[in-house]
C-alpha atoms as a PDB file:
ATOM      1  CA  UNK A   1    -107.910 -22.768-124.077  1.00  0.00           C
ATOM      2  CA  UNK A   2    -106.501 -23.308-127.282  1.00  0.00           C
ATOM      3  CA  UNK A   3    -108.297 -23.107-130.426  1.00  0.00           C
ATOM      4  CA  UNK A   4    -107.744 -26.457-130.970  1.00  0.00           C
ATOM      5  CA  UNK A   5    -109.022 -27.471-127.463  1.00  0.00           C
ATOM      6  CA  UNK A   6    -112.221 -25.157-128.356  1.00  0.00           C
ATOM      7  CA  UNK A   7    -113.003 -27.157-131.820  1.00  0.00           C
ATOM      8  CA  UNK A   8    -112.459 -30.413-130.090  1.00  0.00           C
ATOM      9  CA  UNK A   9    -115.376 -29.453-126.713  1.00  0.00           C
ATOM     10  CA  UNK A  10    -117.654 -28.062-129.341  1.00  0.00           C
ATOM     11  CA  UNK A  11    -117.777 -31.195-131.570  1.00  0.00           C
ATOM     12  CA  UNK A  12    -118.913 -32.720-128.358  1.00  0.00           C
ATOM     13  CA  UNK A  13    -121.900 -33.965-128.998  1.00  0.00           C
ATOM     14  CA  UNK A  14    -122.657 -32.853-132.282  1.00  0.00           C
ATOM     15  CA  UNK A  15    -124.560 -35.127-134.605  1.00  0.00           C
ATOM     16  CA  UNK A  16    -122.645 -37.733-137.031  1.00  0.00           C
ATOM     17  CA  UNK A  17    -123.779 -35.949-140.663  1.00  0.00           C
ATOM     18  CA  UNK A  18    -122.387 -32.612-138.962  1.00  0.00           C
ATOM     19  CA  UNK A  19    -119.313 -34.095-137.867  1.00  0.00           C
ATOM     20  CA  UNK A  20    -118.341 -35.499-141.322  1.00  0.00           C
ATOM     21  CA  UNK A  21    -119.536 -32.222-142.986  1.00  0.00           C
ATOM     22  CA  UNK A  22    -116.864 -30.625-140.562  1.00  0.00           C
ATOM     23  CA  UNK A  23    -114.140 -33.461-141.353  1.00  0.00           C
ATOM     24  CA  UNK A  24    -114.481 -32.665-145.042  1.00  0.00           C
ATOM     25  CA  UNK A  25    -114.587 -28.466-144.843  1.00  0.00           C
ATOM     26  CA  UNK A  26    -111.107 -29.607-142.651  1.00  0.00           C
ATOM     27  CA  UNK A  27    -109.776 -32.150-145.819  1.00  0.00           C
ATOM     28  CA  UNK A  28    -110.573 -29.840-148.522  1.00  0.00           C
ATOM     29  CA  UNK A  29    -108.862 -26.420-146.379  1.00  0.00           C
ATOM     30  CA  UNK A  30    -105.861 -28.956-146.263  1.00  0.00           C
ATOM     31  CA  UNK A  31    -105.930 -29.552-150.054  1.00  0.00           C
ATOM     32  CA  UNK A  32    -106.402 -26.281-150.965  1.00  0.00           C
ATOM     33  CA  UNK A  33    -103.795 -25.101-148.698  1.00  0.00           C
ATOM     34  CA  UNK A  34    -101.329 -27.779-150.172  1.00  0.00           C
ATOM     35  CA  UNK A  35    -102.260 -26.626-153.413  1.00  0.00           C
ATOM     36  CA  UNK A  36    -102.027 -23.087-153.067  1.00  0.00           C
ATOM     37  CA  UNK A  37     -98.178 -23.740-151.657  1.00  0.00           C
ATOM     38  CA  UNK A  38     -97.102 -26.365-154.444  1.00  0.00           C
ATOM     39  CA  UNK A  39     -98.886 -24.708-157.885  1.00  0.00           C
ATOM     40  CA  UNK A  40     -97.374 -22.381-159.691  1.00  0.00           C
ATOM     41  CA  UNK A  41     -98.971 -18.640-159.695  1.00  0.00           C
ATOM     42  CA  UNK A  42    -100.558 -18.592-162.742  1.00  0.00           C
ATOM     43  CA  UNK A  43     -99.913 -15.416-165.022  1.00  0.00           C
ATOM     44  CA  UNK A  44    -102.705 -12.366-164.853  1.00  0.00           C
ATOM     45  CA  UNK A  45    -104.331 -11.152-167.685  1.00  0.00           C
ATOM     46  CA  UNK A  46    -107.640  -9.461-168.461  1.00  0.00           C
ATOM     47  CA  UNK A  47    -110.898 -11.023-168.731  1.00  0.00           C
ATOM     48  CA  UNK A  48    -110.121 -12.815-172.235  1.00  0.00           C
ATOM     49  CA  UNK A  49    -107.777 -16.270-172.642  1.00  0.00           C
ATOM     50  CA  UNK A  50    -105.326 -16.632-174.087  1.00  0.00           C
ATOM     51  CA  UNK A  51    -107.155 -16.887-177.761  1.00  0.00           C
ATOM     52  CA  UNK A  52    -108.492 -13.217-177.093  1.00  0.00           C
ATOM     53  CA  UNK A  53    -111.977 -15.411-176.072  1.00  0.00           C
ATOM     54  CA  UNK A  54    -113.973 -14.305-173.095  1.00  0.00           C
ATOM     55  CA  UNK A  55    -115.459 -17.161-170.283  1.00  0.00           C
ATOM     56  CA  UNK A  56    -118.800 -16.387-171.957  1.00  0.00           C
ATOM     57  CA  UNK A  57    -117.469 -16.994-175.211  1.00  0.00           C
ATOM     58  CA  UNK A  58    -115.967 -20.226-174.892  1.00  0.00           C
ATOM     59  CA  UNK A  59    -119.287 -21.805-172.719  1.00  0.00           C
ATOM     60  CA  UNK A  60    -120.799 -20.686-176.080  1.00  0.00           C
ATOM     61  CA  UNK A  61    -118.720 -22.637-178.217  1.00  0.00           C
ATOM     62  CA  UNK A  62    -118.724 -25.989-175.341  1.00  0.00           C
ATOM     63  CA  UNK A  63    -122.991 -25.698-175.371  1.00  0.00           C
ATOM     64  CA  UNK A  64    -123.459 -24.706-179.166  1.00  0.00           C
ATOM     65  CA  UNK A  65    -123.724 -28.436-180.150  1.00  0.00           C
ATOM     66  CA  UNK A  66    -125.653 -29.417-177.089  1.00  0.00           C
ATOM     67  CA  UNK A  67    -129.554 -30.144-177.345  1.00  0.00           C
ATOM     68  CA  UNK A  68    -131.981 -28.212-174.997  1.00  0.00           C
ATOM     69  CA  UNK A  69    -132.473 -31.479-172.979  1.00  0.00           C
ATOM     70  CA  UNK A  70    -128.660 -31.609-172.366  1.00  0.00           C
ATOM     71  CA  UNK A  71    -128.851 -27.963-171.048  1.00  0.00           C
ATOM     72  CA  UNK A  72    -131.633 -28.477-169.256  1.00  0.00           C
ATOM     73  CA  UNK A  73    -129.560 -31.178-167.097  1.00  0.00           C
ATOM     74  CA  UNK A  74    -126.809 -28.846-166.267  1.00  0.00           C
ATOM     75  CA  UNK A  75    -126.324 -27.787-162.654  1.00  0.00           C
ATOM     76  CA  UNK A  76    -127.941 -24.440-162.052  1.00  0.00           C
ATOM     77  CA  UNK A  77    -126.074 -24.135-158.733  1.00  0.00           C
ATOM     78  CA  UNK A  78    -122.569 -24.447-159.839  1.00  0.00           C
ATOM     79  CA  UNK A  79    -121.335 -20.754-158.197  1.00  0.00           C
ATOM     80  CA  UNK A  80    -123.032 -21.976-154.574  1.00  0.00           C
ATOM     81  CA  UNK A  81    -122.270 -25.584-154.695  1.00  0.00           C
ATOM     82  CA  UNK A  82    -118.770 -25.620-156.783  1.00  0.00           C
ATOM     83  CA  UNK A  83    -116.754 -26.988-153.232  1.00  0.00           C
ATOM     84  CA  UNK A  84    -119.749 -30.018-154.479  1.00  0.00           C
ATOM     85  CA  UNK A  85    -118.827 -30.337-157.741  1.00  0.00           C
ATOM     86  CA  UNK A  86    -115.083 -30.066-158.062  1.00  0.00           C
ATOM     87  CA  UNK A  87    -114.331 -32.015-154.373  1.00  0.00           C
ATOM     88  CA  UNK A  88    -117.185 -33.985-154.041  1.00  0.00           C
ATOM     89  CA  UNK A  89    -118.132 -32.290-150.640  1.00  0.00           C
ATOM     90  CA  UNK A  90    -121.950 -32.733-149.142  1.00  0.00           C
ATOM     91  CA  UNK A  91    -123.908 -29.722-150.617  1.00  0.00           C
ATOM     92  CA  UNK A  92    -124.614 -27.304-148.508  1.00  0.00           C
ATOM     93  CA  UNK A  93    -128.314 -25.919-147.211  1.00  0.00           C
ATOM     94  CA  UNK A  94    -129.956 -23.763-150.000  1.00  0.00           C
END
């Protein structure tokens, strides 16, 4: 049996919400795969930009004019629910 084949008798069956949580883990694989072929390898570097800033540094400078209610709203879950927020997949289970 082909791994195909396999996928196809074990979605047999399986509830809708699973199937279309399935569908999209498939779409965004393709996308990423696409993308991965077609964008250019960016260059490496250390953990600064190129301004000599580091990541923590520059969420400093995006959050220093924010109030505490405006913080307060910010996802807390980004790092286990980023395929959520940058493709619009279902979050997952936490």
């Amino acid at each position: 049996m082909t791994t195909k084949e396999q996928l196809i008798a074990e979605l047999e069956g399986v509830p809708e919400e699973f199937m279309q949580q399935v569908l999209q883990f498939v779409l965004t694989r393709k996308e990423q795969a696409y993308t991965a072929q077609t964008a250019p390898i960016p260059p490496t570097s250390n953990s600064a930009n190129d301004n000599g800033k580091t990541l923590w540094e520059i969420a400093e400078e995006i959050t220093r004019d924010m109030t505490p209610e405006e913080i307060a709203q910010l996802p807390t879950d980004g790092a286990e629910q980023h395929d959520h927020y940058i493709y619009g997949t279902p979050k997952r289970p936490t």
